[in-house]
Protein backbone atom coordinates (compact mmCIF):
# COMPACT_ATOMS: atom_id res chain seq x y z
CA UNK A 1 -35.32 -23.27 9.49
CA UNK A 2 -34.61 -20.20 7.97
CA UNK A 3 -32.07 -18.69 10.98
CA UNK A 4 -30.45 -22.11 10.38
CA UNK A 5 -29.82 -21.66 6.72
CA UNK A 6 -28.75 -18.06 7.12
CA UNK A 7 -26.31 -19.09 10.13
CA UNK A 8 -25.29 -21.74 7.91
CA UNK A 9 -24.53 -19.10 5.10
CA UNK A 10 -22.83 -16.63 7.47
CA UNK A 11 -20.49 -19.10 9.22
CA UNK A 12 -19.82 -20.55 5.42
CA UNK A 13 -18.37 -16.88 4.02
CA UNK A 14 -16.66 -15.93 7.16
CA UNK A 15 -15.22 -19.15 8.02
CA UNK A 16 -11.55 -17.94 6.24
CA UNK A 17 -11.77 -14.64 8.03
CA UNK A 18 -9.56 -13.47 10.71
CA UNK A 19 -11.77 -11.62 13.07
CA UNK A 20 -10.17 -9.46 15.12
CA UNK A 21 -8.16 -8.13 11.38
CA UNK A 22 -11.51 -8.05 9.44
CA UNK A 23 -12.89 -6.25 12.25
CA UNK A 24 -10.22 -2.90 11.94
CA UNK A 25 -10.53 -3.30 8.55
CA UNK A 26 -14.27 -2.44 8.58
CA UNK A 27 -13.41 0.55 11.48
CA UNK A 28 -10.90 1.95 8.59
CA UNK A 29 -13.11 1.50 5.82
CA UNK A 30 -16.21 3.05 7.79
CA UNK A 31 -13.23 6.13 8.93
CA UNK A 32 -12.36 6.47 4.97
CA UNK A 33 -15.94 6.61 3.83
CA UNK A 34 -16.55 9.34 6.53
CA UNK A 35 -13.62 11.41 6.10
CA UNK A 36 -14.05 11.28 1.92
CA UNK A 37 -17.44 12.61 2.16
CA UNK A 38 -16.79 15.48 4.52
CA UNK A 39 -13.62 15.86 1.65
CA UNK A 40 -16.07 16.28 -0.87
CA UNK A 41 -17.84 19.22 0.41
CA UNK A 42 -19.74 17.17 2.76
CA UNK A 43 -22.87 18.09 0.36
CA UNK A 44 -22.50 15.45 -2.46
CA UNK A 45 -22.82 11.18 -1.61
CA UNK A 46 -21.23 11.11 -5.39
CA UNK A 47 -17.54 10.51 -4.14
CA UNK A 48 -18.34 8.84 -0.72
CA UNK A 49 -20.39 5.96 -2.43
CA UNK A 50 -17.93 5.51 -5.16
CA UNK A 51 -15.71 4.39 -2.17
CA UNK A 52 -18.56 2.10 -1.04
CA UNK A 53 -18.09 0.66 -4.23
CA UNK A 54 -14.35 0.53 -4.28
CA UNK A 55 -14.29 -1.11 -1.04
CA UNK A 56 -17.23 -3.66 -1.83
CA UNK A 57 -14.94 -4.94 -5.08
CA UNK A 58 -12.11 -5.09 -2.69
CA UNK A 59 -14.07 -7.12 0.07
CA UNK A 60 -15.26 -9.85 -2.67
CA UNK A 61 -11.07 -9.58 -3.98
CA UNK A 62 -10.13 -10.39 -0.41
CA UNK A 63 -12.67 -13.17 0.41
CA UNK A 64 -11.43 -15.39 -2.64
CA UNK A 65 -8.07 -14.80 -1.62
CA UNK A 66 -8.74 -15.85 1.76
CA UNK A 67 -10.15 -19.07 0.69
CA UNK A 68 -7.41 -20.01 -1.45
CA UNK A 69 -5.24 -22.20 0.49
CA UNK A 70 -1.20 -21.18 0.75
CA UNK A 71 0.46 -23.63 -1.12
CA UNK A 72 -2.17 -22.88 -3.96
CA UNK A 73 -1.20 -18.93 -2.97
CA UNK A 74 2.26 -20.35 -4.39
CA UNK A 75 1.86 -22.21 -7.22
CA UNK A 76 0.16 -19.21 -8.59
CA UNK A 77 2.91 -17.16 -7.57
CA UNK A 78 5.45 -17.33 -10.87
CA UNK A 79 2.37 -16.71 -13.03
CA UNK A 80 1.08 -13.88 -11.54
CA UNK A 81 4.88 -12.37 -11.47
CA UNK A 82 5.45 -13.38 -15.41
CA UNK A 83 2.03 -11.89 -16.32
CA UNK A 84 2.52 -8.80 -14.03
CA UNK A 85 6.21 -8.21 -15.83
CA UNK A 86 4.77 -8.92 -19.25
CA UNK A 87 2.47 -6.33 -18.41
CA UNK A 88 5.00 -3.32 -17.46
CA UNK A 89 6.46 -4.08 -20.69
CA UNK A 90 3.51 -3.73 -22.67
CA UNK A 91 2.96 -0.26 -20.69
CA UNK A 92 6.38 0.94 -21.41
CA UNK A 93 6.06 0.16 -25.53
CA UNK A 94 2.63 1.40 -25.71
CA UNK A 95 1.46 2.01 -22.70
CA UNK A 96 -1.72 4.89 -21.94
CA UNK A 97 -0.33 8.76 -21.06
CA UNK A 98 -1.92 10.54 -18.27
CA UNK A 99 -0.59 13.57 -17.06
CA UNK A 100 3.10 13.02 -18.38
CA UNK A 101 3.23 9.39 -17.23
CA UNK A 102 3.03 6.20 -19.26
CA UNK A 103 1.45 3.73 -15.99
CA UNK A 104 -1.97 2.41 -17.38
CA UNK A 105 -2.69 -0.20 -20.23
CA UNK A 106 -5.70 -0.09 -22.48
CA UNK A 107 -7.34 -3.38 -23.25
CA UNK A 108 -10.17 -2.28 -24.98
CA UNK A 109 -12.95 -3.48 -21.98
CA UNK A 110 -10.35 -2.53 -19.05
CA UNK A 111 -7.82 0.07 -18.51
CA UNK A 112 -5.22 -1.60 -15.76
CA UNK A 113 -2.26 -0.55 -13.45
CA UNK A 114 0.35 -3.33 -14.07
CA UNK A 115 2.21 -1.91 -11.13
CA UNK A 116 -0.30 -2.64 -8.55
CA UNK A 117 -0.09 -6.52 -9.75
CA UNK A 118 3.25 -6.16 -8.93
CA UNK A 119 2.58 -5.05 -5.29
CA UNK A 120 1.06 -8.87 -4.69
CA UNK A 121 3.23 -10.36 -7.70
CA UNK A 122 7.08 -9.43 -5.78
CA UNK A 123 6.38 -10.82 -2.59
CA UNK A 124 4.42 -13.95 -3.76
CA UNK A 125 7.38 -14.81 -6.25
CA UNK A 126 10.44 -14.15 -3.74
CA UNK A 127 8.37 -15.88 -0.43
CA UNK A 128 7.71 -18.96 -3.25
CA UNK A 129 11.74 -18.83 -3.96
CA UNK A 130 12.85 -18.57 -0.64
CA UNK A 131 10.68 -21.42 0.76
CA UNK A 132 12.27 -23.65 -2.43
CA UNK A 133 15.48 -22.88 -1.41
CA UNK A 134 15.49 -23.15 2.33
CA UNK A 135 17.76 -25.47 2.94
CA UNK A 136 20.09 -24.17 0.76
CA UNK A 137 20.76 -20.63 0.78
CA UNK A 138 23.77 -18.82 0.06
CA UNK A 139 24.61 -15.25 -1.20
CA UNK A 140 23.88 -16.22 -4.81
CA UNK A 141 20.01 -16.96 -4.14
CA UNK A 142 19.82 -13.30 -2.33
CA UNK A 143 21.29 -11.76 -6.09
CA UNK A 144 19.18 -13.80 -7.34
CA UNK A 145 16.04 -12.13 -5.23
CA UNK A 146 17.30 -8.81 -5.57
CA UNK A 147 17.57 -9.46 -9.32
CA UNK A 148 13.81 -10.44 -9.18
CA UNK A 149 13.37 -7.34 -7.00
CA UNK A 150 15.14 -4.88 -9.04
CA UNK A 151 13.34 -5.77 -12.69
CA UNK A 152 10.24 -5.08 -11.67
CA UNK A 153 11.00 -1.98 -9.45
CA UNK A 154 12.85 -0.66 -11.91
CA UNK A 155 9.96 -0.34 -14.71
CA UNK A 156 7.82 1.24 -12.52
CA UNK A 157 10.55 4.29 -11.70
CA UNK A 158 10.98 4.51 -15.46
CA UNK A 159 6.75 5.45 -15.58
CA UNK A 160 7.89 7.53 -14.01
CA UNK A 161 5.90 6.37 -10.38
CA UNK A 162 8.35 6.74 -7.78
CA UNK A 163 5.65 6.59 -5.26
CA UNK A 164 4.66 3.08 -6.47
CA UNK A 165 8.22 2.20 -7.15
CA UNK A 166 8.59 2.30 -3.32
CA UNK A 167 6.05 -0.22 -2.59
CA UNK A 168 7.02 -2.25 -4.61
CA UNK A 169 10.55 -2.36 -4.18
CA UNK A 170 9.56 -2.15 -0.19
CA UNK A 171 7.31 -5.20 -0.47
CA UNK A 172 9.89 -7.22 -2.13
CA UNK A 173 12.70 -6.57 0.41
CA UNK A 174 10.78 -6.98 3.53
CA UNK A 175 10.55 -11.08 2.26
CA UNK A 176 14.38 -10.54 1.52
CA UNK A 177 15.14 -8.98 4.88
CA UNK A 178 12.92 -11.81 6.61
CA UNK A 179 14.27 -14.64 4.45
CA UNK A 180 17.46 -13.76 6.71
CA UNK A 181 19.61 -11.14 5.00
CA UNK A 182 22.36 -9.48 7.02
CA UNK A 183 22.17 -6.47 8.76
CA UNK A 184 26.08 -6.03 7.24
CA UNK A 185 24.45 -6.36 3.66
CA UNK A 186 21.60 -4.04 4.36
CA UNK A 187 24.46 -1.28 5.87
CA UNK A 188 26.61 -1.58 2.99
CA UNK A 189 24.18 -1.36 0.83
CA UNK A 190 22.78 2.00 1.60
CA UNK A 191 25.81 3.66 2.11
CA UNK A 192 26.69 2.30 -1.01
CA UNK A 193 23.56 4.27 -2.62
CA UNK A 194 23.85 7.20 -0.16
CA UNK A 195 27.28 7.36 -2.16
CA UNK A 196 25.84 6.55 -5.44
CA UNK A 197 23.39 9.93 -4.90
CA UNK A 198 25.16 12.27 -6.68
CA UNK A 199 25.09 10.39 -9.94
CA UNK A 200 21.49 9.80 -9.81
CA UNK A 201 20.33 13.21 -9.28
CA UNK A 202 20.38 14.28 -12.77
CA UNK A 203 18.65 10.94 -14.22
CA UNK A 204 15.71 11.96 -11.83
CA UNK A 205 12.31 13.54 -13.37
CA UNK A 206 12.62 17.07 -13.26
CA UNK A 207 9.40 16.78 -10.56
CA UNK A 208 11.06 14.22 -8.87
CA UNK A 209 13.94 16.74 -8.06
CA UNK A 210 11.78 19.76 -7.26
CA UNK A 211 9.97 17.64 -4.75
CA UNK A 212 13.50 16.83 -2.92
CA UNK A 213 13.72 20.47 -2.48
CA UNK A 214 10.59 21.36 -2.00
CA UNK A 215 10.74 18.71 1.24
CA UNK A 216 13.85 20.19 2.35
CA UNK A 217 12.51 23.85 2.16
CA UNK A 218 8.57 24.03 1.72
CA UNK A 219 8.85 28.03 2.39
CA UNK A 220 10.77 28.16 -0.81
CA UNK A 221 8.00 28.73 -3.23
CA UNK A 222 4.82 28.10 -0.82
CA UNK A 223 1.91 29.09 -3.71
CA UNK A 224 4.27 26.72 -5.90
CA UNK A 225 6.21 23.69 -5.63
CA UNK A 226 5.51 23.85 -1.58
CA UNK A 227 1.73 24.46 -1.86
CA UNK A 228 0.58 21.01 -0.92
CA UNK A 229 2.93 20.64 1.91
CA UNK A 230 2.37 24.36 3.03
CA UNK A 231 -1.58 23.84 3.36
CA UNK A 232 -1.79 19.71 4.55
CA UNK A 233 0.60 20.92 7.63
CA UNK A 234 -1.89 24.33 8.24
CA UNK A 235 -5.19 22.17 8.03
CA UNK A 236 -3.07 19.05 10.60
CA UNK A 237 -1.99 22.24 12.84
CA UNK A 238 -5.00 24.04 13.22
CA UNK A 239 -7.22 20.80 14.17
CA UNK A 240 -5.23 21.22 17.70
CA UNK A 241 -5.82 18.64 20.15
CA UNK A 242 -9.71 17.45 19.45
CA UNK A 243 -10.31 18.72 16.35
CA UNK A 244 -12.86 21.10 14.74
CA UNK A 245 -15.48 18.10 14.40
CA UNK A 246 -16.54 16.18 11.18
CA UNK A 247 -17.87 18.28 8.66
CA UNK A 248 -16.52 21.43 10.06
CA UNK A 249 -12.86 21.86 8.63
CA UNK A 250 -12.47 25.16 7.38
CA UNK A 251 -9.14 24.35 5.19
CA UNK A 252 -11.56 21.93 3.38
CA UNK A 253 -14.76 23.97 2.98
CA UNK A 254 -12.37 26.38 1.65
CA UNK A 255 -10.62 24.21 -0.96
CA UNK A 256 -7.35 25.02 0.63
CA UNK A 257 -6.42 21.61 0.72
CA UNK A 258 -5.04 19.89 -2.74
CA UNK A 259 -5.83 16.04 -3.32
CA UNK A 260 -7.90 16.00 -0.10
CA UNK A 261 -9.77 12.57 -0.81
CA UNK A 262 -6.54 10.93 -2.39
CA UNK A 263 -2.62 11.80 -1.21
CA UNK A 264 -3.61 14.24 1.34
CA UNK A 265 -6.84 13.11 3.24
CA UNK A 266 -4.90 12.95 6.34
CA UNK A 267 -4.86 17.02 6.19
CA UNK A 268 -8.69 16.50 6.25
CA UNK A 269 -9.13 14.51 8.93
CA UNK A 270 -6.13 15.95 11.43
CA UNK A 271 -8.14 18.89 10.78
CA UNK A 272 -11.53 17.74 11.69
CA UNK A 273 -10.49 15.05 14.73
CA UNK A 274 -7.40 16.85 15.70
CA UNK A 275 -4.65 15.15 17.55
CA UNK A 276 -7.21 12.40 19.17
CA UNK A 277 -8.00 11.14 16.01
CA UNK A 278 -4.72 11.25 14.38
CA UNK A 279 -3.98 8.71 17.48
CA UNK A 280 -7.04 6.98 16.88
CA UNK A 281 -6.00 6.56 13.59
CA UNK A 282 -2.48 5.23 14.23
CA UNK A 283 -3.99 2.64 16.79
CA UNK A 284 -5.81 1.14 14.29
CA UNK A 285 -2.88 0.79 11.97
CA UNK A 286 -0.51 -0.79 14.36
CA UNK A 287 -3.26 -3.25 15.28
CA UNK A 288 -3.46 -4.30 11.71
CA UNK A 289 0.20 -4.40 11.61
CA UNK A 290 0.56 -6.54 15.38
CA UNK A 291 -1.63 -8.86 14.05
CA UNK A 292 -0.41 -9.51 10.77
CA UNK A 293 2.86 -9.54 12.15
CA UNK A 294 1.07 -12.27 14.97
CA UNK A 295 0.03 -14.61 11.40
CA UNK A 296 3.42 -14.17 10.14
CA UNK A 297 4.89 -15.46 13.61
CA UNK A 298 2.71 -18.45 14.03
CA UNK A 299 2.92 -19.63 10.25
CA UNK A 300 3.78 -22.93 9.77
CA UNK A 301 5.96 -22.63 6.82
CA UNK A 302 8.80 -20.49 5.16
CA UNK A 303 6.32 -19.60 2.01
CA UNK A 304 3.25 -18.54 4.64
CA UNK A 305 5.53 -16.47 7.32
CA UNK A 306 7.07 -14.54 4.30
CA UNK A 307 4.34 -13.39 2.90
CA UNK A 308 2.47 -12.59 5.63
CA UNK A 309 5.15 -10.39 7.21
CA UNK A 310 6.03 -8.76 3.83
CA UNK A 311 2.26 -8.08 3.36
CA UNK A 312 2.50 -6.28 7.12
CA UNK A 313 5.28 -4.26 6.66
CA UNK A 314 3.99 -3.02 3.47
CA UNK A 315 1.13 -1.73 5.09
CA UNK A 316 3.51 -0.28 7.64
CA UNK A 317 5.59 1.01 4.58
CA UNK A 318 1.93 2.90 2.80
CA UNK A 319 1.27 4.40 6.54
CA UNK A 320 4.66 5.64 7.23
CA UNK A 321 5.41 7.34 4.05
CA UNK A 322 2.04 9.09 3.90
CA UNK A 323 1.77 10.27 7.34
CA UNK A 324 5.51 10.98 6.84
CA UNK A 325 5.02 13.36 3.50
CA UNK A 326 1.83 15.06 4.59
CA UNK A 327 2.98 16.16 7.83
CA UNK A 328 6.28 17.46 6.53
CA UNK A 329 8.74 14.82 7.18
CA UNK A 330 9.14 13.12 3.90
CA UNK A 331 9.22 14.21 0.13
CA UNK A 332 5.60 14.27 -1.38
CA UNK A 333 5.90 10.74 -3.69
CA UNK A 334 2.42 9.99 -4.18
CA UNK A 335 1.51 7.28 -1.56
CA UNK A 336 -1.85 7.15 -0.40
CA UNK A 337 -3.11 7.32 3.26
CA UNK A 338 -3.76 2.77 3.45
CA UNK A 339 -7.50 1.88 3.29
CA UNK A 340 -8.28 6.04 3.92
CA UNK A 341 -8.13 7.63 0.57
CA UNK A 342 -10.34 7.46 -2.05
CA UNK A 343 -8.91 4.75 -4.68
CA UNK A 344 -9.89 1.38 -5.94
CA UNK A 345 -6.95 -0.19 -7.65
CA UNK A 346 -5.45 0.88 -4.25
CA UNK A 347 -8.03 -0.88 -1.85
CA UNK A 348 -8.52 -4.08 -4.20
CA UNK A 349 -4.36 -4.44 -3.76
CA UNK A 350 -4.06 -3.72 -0.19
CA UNK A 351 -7.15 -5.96 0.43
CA UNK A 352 -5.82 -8.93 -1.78
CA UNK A 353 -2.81 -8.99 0.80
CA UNK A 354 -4.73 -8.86 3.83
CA UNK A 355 -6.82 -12.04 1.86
CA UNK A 356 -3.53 -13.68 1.83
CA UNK A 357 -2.89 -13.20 5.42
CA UNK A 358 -6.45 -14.66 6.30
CA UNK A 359 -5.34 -17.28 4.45
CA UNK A 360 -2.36 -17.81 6.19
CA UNK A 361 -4.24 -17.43 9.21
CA UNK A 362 -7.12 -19.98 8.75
CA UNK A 363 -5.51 -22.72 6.29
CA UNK A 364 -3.49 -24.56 9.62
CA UNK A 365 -1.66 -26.35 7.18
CA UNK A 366 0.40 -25.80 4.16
CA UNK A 367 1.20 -28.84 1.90
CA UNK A 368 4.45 -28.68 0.23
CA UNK A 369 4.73 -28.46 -3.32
């Protein structure tokens, strides 16, 4: 009686879950818990269980999500846009400063990150557009999108929180690129702003500029502006091939290592797993990636394969750019190492997406509204 109920109640709260994607999530979040305790000095639980904690919210965001069915997914999707734009406003007019940038809001029982809304809010708003204008679309729906795109994306910069700015403007045109825009439109359009560079420069954050140097010459001012770089590539170099094991990073038991359980855990655990495990690690991602890009394929409408693929390129988007800026080959712009670093507004927004793909994945059919 009792293995029946409880088989009963495990096949109810797993019955919207994609297993082979829940099951790398899990490996990742087990990795991050790991690699954020030996971060913390390897002697405290303090940090490591916060992430328990972080990922535990995140699980519960991504099971509701999972059991919402699509075309619910996208009746919800104007609100959540609308409230999520409402809400960068309200940051930029009075909006909480933290270390020189305006990006939280205070509402008295809950301080929130509008522009993490937005990382769910873009997509689900553009896929919802798209799919109502299927039949239809012409070169005044994509202005339309990029319109949509650019409003959002462009209040976020202004935080300033170019790292976040990315995302968001990354998750918004991956449903734009997938809704079918032209390869000729996507060529034009960055040579148009490779030409348009000049003119931007000095409207960048005076940060935001020393970064752009400090990528293109770390050795510059290496106790300065090129610390972080400097030591992340050190700690990654001297983990050679297997690593110096898990708890054993010297770089990190000797605080050499800046923002080693947020931006830069990657420097942390190149140096304890070494190459291996940077492989290991990579694996993982591009199964979560295959198979999201697997839901997107076998989706059975425009709203659903959107989404999904926008939600797995994103992903691809947080990987790339971390792995990218912590081992030298991109400007340091604040993008965390996906489901690895320590961060819950981070893991609740990631995990909300892959909630939408299980959704996507399970509900076998989406009734248009």
């Amino acid at each position: 009686m009792l293995r029946n109920w409880t088989n009963w109640l495990f096949d109810t709260a797993t019955r919207r879950l994609d297993g082979p994607l829940m099951v790398t999530l899990m490996v990742l979040a087990t990795l991050s818990i790991a690699v954020i305790y030996s971060a913390s000095g390897g002697g405290s639980f303090e940090r490591a269980l916060g992430q328990v904690r972080n990922f535990g919210v995140a699980l519960i965001a991504l099971w509701v999500v999972a059991n919402i069915p699509p075309q619910q997914l996208m009746r919800l999707a104007i609100p959540i846009y609308l409230i999520g734009l409402a809400l960068l406003v309200a940051v930029a007019l009075g909006g909480e400063v933290r270390n020189g940038a305006k990006r939280w809001l205070n509402l008295g029982f809950i301080t929130l990150q509008p522009s993490e809304i937005m990382k769910i809010g873009v997509p689900l708003v553009l896929a919802w557009y798209f799919h109502r204008r299927e039949e239809m679309l012409s070169w005044q729906d994509y202005a339309i999108a990029i319109l949509l795109l650019a409003i959002p994306t462009g209040l976020v910069f202004k935080q300033p929180d170019l790292g976040t700015s990315i995302l968001v403007f990354a998750s918004g045109f991956f449903v734009i690129f997938l809704a079918g825009l032209s390869w000729k439109v996507i060529i034009a359009a960055g040579a148009g702003f490779a030409a348009l560079v000049p003119f931007i420069w000095p409207h960048l954050k005076e940060y935001q500029r020393q970064r752009v140097l400090t990528f293109l010459d770390p050795a510059a001012d290496p106790l300065g502006s090129g610390y972080h770089i400097t030591q992340s590539t050190i700690a990654i170099g001297s983990g050679g091939v297997l690593g110096k094991g898990w708890l054993s990073g010297t770089q990190t038991k000797l605080d050499f290592i800046p923002e080693r359980s947020t931006d830069f855990i990657l420097a942390v655990f190149g140096e304890e797993f070494g190459l291996i495990g940077n492989l290991l690690l990579i694996a993982l991602y591009l199964i979560v990636i295959g198979r999201g890009l697997m839901i997107a394929l076998n989706a059975p409408t425009t709203f659903s394969r959107l989404i999904a693929g926008a939600v797995s390129l994103t992903f691809f988007t947080y990987a790339f750019v971390n792995i990218g800026m912590v081992s030298g080959i991109l400007p340091v712009v604040g993008v965390p190492l996906p489901l690895v670093s320590y961060g819950g507004t981070a893991a609740v927004s990631m995990l909300v997406g892959f909630g939408i793909l299980m959704s996507v994945s399970t509900h076998k059919q989406l009734v248009s509204t």
